[in-house]
PDB file of N, CA and C in Angstrom:
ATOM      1  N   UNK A   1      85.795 135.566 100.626  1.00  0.00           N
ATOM      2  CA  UNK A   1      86.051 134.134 100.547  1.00  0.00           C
ATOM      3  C   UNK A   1      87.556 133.880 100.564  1.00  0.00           C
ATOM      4  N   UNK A   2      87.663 132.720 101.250  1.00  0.00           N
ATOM      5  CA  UNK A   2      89.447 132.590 101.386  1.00  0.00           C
ATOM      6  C   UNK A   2      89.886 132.048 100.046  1.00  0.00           C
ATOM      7  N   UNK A   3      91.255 132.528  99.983  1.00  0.00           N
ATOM      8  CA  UNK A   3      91.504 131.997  98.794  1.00  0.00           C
ATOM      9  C   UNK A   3      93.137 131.649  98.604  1.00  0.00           C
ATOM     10  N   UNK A   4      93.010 129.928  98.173  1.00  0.00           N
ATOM     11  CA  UNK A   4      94.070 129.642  97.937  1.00  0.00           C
ATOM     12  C   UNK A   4      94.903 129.358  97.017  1.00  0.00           C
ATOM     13  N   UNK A   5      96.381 129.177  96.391  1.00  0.00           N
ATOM     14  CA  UNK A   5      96.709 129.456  95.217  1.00  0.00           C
ATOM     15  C   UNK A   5      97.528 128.004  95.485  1.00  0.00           C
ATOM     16  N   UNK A   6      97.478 127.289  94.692  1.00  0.00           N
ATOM     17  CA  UNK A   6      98.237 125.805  95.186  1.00  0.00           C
ATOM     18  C   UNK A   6      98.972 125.179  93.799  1.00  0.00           C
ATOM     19  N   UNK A   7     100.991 125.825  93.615  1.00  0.00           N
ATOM     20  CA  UNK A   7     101.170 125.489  92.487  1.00  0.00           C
ATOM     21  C   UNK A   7     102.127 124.048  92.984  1.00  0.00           C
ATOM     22  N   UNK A   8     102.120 123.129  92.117  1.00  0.00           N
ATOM     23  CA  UNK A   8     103.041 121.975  91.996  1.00  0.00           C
ATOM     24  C   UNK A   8     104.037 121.983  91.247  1.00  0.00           C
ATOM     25  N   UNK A   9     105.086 121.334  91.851  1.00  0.00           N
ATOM     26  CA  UNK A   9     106.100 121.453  91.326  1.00  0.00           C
ATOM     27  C   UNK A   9     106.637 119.964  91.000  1.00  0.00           C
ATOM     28  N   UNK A  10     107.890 119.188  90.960  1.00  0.00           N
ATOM     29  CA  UNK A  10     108.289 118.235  91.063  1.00  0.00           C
ATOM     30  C   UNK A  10     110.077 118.229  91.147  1.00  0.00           C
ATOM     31  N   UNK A  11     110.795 117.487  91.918  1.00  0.00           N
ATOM     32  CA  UNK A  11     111.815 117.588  92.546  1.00  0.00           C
ATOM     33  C   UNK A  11     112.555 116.477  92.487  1.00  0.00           C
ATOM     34  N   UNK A  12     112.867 115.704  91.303  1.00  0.00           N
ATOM     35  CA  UNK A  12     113.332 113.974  91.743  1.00  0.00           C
ATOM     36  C   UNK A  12     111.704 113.780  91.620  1.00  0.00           C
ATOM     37  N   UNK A  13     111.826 112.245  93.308  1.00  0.00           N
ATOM     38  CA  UNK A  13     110.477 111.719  92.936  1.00  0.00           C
ATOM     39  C   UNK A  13     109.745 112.699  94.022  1.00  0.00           C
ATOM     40  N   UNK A  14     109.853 113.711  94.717  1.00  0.00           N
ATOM     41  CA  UNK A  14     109.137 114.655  95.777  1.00  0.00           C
ATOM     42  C   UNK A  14     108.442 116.020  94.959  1.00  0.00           C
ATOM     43  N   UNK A  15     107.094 115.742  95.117  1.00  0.00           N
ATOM     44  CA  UNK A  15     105.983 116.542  94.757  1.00  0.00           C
ATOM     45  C   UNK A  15     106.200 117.359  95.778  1.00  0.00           C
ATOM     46  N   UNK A  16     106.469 118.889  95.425  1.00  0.00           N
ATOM     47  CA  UNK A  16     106.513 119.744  96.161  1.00  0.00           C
ATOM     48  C   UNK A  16     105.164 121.308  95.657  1.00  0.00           C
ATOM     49  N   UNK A  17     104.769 121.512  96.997  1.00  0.00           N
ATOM     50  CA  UNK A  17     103.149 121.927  96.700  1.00  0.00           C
ATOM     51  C   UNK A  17     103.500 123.589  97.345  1.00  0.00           C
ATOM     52  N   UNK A  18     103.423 124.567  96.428  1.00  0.00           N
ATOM     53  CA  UNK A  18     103.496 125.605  96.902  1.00  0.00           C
ATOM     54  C   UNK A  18     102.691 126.621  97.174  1.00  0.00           C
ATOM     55  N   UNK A  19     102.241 126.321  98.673  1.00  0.00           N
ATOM     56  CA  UNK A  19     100.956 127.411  98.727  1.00  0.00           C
ATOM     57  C   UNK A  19     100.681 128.671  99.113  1.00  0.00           C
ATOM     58  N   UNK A  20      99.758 129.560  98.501  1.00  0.00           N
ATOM     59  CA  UNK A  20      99.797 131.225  98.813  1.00  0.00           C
ATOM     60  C   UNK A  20      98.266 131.016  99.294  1.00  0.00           C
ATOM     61  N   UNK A  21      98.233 131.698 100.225  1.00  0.00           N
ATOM     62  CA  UNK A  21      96.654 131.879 100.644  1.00  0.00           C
ATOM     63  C   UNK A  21      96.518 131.787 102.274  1.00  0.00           C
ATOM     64  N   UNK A  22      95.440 131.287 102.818  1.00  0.00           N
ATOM     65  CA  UNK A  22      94.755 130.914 103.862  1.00  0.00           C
ATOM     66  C   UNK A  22      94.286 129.609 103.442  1.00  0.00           C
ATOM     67  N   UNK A  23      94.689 128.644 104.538  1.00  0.00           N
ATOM     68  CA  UNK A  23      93.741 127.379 104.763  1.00  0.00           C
ATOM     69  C   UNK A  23      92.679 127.185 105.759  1.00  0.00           C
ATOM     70  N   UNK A  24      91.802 127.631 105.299  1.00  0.00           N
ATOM     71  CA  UNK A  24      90.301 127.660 106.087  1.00  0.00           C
ATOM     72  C   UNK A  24      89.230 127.339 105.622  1.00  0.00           C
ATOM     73  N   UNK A  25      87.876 126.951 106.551  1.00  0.00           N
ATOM     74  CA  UNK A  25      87.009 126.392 105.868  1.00  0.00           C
ATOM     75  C   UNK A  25      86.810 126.739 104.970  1.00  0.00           C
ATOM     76  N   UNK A  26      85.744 125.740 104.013  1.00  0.00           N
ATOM     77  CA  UNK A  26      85.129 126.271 102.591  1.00  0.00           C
ATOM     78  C   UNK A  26      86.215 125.540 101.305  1.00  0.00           C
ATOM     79  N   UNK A  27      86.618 126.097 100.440  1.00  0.00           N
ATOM     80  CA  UNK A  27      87.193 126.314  99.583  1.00  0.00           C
ATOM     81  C   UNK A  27      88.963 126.054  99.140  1.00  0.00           C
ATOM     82  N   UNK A  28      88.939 126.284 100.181  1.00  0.00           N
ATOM     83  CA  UNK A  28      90.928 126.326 100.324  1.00  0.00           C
ATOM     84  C   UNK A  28      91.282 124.939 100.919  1.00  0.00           C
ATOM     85  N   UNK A  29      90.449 124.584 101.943  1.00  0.00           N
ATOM     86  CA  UNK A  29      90.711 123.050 102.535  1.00  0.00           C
ATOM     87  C   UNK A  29      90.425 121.788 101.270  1.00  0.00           C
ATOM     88  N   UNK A  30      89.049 122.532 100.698  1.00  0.00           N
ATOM     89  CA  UNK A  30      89.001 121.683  99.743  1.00  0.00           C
ATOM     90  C   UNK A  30      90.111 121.281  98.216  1.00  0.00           C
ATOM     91  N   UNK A  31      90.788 122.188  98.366  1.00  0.00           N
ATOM     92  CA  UNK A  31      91.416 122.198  97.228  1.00  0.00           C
ATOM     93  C   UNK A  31      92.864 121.608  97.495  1.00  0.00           C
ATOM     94  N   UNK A  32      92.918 122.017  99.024  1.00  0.00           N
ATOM     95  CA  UNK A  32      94.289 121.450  99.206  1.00  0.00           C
ATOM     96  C   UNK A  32      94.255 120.092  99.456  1.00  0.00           C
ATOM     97  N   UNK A  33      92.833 119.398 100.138  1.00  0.00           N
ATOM     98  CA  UNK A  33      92.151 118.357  99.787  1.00  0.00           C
ATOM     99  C   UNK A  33      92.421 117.415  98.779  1.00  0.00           C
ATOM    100  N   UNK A  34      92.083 118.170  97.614  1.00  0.00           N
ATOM    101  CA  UNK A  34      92.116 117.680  96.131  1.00  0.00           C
ATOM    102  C   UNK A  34      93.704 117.465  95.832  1.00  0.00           C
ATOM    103  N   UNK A  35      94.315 118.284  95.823  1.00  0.00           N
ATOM    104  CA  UNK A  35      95.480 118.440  95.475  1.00  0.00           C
ATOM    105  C   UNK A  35      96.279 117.566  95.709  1.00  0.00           C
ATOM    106  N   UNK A  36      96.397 116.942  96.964  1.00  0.00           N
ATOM    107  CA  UNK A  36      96.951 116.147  98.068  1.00  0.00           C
ATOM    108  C   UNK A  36      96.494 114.575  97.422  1.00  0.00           C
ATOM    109  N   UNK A  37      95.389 114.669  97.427  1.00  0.00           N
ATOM    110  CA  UNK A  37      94.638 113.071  97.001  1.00  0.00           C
ATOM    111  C   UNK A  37      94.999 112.835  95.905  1.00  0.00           C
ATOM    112  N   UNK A  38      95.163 114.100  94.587  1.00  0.00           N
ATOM    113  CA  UNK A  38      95.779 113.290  93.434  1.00  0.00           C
ATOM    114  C   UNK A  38      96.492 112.977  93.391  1.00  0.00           C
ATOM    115  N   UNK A  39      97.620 113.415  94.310  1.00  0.00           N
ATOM    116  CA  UNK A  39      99.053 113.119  93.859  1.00  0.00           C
ATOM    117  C   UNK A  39      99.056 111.645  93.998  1.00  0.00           C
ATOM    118  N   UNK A  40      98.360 111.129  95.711  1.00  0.00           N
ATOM    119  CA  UNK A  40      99.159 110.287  96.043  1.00  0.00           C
ATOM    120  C   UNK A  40      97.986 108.622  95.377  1.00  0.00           C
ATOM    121  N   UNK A  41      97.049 109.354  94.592  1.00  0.00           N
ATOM    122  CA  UNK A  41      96.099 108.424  93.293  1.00  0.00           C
ATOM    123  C   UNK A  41      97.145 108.218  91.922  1.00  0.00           C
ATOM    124  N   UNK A  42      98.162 109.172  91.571  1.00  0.00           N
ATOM    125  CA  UNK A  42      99.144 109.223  90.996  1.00  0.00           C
ATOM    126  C   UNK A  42     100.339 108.589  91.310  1.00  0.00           C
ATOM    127  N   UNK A  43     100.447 108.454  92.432  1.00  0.00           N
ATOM    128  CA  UNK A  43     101.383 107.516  93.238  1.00  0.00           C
ATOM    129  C   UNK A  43     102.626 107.986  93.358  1.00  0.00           C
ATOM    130  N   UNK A  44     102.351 109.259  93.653  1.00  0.00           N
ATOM    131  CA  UNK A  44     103.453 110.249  94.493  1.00  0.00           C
ATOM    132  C   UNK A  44     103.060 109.766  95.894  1.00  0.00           C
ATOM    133  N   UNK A  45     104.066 109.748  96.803  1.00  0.00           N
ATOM    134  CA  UNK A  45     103.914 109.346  98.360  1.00  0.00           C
ATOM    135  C   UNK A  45     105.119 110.070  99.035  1.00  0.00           C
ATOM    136  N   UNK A  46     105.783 111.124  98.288  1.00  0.00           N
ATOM    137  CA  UNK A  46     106.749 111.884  98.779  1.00  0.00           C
ATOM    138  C   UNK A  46     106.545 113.102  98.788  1.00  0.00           C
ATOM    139  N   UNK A  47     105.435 114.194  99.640  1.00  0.00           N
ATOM    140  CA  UNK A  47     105.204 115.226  99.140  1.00  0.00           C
ATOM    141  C   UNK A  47     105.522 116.242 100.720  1.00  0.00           C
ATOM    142  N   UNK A  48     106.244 117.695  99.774  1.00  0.00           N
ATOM    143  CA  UNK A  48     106.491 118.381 100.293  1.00  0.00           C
ATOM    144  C   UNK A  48     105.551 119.704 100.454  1.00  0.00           C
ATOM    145  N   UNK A  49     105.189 120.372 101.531  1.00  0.00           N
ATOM    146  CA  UNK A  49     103.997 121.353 101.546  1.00  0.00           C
ATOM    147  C   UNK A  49     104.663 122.712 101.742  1.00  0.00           C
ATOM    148  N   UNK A  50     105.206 123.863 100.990  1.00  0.00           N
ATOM    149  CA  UNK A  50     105.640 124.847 100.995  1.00  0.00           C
ATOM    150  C   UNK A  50     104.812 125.985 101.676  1.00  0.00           C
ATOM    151  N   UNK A  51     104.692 126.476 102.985  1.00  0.00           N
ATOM    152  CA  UNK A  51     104.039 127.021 103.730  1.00  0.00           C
ATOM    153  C   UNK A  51     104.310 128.470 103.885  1.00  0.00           C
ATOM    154  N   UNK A  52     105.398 129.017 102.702  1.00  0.00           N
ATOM    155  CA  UNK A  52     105.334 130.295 103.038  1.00  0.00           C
ATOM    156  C   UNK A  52     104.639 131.078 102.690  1.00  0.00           C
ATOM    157  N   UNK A  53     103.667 131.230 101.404  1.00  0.00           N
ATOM    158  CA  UNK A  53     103.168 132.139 101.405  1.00  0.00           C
ATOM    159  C   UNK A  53     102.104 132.182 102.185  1.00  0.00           C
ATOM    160  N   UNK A  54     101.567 130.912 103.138  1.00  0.00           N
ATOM    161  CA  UNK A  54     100.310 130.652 103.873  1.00  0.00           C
ATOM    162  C   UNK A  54     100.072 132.219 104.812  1.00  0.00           C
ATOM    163  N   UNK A  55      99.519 132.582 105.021  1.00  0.00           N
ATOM    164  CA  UNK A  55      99.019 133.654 105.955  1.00  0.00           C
ATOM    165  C   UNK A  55      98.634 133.371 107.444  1.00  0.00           C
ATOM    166  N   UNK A  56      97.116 132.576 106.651  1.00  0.00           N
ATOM    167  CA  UNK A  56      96.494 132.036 107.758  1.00  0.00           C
ATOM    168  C   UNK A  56      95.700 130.688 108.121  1.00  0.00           C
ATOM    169  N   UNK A  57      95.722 130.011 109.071  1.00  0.00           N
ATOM    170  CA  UNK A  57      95.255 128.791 109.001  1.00  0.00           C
ATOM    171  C   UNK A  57      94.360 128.696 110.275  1.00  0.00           C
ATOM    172  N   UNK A  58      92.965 128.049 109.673  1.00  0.00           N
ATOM    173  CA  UNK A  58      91.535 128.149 110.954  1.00  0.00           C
ATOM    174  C   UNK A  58      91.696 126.561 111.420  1.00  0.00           C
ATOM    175  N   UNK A  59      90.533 126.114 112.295  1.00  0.00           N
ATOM    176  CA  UNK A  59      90.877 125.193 113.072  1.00  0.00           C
ATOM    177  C   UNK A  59      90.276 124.301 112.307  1.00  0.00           C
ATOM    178  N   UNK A  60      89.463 124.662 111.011  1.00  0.00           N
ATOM    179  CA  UNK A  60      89.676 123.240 109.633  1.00  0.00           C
ATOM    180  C   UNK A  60      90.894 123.061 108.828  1.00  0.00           C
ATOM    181  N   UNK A  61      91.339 124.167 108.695  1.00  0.00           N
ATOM    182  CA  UNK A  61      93.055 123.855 107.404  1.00  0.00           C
ATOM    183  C   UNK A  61      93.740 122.665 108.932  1.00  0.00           C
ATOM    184  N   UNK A  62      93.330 123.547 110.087  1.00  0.00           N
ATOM    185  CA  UNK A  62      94.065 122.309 110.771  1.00  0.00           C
ATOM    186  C   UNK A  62      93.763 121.259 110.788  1.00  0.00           C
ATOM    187  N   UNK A  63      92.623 120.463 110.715  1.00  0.00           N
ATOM    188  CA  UNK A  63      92.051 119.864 110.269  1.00  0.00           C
ATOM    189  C   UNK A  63      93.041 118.712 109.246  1.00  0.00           C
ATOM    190  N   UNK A  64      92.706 119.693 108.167  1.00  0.00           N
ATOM    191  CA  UNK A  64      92.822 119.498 106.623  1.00  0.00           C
ATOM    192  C   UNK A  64      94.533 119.241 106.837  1.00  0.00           C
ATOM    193  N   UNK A  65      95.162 119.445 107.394  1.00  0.00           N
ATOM    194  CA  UNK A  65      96.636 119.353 107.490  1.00  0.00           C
ATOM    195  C   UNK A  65      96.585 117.714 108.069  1.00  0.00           C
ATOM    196  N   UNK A  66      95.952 117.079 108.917  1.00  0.00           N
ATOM    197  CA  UNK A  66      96.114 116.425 109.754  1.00  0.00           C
ATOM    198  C   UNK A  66      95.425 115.168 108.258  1.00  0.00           C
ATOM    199  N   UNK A  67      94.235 115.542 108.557  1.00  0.00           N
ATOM    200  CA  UNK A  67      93.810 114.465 107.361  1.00  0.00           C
ATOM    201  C   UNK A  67      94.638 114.153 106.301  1.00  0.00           C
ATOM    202  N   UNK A  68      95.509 115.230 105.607  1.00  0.00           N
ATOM    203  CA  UNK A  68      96.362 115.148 104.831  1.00  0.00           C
ATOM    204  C   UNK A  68      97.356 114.078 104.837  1.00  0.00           C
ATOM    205  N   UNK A  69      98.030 114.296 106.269  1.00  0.00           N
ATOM    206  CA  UNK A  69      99.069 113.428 106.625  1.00  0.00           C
ATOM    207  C   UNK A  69      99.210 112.335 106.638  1.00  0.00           C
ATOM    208  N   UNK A  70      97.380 111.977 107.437  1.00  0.00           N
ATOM    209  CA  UNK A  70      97.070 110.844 107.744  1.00  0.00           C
ATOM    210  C   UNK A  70      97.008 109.787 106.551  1.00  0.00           C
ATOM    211  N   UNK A  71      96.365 110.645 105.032  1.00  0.00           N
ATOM    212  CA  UNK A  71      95.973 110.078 104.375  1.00  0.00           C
ATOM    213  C   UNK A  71      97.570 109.226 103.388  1.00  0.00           C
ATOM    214  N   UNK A  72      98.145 110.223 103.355  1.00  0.00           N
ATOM    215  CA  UNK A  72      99.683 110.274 103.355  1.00  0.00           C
ATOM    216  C   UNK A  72     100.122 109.100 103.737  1.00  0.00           C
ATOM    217  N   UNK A  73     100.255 108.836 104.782  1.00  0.00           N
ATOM    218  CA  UNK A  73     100.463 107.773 105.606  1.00  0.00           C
ATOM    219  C   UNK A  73     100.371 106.888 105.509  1.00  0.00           C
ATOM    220  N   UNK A  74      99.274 106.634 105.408  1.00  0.00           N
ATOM    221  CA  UNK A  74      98.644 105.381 105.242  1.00  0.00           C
ATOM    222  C   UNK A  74      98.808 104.941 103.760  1.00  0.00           C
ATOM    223  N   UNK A  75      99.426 105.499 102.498  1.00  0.00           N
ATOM    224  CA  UNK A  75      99.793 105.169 101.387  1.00  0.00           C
ATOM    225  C   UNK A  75     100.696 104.591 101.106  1.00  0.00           C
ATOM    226  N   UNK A  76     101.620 104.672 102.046  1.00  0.00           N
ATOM    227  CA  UNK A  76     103.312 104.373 102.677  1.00  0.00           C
ATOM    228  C   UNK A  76     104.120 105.601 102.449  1.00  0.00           C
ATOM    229  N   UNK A  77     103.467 106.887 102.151  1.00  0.00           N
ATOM    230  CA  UNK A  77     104.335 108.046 101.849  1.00  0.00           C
ATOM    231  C   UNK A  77     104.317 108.528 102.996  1.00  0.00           C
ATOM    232  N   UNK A  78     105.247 109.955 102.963  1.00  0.00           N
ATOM    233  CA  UNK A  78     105.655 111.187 103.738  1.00  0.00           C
ATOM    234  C   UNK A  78     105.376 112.271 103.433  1.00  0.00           C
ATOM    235  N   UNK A  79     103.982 112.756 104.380  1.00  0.00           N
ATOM    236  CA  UNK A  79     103.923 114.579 103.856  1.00  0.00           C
ATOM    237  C   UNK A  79     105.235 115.611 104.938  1.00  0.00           C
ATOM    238  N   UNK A  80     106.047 116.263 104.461  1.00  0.00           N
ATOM    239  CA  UNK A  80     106.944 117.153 105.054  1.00  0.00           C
ATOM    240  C   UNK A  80     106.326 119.117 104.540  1.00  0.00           C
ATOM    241  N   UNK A  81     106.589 119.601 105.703  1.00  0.00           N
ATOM    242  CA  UNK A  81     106.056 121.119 105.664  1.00  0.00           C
ATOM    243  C   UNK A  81     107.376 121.757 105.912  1.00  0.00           C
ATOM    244  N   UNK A  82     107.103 122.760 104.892  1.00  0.00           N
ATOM    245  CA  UNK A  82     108.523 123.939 104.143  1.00  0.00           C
ATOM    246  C   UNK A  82     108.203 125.195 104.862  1.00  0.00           C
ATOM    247  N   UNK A  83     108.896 125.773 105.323  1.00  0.00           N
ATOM    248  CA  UNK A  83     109.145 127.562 105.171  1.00  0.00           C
ATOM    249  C   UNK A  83     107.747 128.015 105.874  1.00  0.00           C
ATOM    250  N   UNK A  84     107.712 127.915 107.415  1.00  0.00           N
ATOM    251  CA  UNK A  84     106.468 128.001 108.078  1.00  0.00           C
ATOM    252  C   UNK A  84     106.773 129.249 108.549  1.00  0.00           C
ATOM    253  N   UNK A  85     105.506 130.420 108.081  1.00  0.00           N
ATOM    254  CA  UNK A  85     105.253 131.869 108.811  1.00  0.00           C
ATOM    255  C   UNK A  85     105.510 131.139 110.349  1.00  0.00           C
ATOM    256  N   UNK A  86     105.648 132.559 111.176  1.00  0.00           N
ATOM    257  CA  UNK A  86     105.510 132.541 112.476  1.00  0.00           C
ATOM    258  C   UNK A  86     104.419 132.334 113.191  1.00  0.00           C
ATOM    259  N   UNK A  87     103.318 132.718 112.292  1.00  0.00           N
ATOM    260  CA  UNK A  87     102.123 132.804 113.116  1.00  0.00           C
ATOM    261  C   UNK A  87     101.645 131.535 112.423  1.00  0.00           C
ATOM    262  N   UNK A  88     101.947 130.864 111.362  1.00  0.00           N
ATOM    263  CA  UNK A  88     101.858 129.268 111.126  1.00  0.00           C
ATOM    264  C   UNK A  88     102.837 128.022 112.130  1.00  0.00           C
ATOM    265  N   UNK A  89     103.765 128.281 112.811  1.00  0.00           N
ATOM    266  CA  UNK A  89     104.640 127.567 113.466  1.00  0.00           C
ATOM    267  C   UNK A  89     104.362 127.748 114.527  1.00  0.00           C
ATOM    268  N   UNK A  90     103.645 129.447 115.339  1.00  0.00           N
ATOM    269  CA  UNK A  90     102.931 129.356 116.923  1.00  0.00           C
ATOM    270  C   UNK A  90     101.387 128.474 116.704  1.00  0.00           C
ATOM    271  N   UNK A  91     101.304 128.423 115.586  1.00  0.00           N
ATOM    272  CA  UNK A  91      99.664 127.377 115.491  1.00  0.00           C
ATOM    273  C   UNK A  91     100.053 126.008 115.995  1.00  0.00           C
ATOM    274  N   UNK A  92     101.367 125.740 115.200  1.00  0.00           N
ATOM    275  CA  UNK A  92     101.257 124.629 115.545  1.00  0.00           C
ATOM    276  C   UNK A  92     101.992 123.996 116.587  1.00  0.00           C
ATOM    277  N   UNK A  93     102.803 125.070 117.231  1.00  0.00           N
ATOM    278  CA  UNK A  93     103.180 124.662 118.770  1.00  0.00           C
ATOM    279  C   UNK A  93     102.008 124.587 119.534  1.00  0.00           C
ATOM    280  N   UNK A  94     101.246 125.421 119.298  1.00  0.00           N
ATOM    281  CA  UNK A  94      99.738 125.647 120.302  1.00  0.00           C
ATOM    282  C   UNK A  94      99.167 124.221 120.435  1.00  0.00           C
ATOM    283  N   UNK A  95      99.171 123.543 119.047  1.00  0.00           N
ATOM    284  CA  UNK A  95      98.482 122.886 119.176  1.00  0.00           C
ATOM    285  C   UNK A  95      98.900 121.396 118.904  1.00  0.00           C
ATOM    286  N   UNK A  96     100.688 121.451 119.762  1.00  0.00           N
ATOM    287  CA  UNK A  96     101.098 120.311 119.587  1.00  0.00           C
ATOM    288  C   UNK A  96     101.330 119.175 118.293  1.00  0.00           C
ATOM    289  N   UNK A  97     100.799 120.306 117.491  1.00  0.00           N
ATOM    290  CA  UNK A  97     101.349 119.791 115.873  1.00  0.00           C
ATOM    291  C   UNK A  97     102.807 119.303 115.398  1.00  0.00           C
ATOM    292  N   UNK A  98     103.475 120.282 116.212  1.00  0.00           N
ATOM    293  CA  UNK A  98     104.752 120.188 115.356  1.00  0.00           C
ATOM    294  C   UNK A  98     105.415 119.059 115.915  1.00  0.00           C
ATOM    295  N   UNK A  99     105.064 118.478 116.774  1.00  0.00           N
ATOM    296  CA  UNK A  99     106.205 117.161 117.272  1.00  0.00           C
ATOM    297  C   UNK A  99     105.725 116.104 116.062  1.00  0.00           C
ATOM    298  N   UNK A 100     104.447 115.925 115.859  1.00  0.00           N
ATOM    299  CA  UNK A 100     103.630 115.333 114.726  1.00  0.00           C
ATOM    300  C   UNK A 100     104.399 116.004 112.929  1.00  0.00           C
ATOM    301  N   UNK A 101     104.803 116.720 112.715  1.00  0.00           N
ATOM    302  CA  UNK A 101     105.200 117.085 111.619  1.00  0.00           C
ATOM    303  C   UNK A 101     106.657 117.075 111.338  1.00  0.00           C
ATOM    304  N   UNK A 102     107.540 116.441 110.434  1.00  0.00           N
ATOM    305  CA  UNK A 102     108.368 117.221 109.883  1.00  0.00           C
ATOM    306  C   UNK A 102     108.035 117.981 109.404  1.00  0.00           C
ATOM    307  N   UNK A 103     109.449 119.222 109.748  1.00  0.00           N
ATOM    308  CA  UNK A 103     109.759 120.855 109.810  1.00  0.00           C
ATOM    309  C   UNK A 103     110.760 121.451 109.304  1.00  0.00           C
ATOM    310  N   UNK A 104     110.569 121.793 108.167  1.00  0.00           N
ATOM    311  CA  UNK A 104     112.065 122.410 107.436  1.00  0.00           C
ATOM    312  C   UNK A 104     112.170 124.099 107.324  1.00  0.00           C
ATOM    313  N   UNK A 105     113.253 124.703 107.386  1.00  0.00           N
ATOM    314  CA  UNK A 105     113.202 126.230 107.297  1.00  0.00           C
ATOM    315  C   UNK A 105     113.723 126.118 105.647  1.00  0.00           C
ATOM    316  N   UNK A 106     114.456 125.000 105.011  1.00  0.00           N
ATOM    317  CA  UNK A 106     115.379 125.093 103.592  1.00  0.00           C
ATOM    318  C   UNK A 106     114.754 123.885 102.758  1.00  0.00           C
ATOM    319  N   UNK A 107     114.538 124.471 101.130  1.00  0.00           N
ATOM    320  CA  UNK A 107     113.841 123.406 100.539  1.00  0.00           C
ATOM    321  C   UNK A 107     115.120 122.201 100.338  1.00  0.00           C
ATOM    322  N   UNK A 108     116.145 122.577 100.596  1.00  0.00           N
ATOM    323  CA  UNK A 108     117.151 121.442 100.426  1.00  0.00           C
ATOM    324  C   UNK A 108     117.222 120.867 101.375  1.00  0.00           C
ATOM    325  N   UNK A 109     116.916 121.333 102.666  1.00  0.00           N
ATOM    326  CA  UNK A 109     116.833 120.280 103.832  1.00  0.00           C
ATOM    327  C   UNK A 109     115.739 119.202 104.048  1.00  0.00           C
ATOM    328  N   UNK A 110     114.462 119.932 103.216  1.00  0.00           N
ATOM    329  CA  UNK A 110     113.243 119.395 102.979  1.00  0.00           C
ATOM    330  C   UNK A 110     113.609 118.126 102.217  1.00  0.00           C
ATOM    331  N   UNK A 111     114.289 118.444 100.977  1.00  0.00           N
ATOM    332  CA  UNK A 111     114.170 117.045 100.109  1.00  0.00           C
ATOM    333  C   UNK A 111     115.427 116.160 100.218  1.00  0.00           C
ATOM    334  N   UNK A 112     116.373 116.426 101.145  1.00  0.00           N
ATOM    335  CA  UNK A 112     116.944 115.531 101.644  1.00  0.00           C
ATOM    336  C   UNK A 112     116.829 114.888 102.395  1.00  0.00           C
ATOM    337  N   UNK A 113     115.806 115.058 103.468  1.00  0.00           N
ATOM    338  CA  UNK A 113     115.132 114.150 104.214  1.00  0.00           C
ATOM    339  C   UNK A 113     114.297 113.428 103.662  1.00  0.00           C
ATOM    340  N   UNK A 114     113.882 113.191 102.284  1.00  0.00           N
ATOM    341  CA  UNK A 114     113.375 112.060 101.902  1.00  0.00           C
ATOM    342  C   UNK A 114     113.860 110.737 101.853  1.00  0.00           C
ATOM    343  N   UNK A 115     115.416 111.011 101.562  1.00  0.00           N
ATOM    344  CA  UNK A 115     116.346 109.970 100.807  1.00  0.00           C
ATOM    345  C   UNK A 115     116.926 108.825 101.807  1.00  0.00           C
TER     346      UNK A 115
END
């Protein structure tokens, strides 16, 4: 079973979400799911997604990334993605993600683009 480890942090007003695992069906989408929805029920709308320890991501975390954003969005916030593996950053050239995402390699570049 995939398994994801999803710790929060806080930065100023930017919820920053640091994840270890795989985002794939089942379990891991759901949580990052969860994770995502409280914040912004909490009324965080500035959240940052720390992608390095990610491994691997199936064509639901992609999914689950997109819904994320969307949901994001539509709150009046900004989801931004941190420190993307290689084989997380060819996903999302593949699949035309990344023009759709802010993209940071530095968490200071990350949370200065909030401001």
């Amino acid at each position: 079973m995939a398994q994801l480890n999803i710790n929060q942090r806080q930065a100023g007003d930017v919820a920053i979400l640091d994840l270890d695992g795989d985002i794939r069906i089942g379990d891991s989408a759901t949580a990052l799911r969860g994770a995502i929805r409280e914040l912004v029920a909490g009324g965080s709308n500035k959240i940052l997604l720390n992608l390095k320890g990610v491994k691997y991501i199936d064509s639901s975390g992609i999914g689950e990334l997109i819904a994320n954003f969307t949901t994001v969005n539509r709150g009046g916030g900004q989801l931004k993605l941190l420190n993307l593996t290689e084989k997380v950053q060819d996903l999302l050239v593949i699949t035309k993600l990344l023009t759709v995402f802010d993209v940071y390699d530095s968490e200071a570049d990350g949370l200065s683009s909030f401001k």
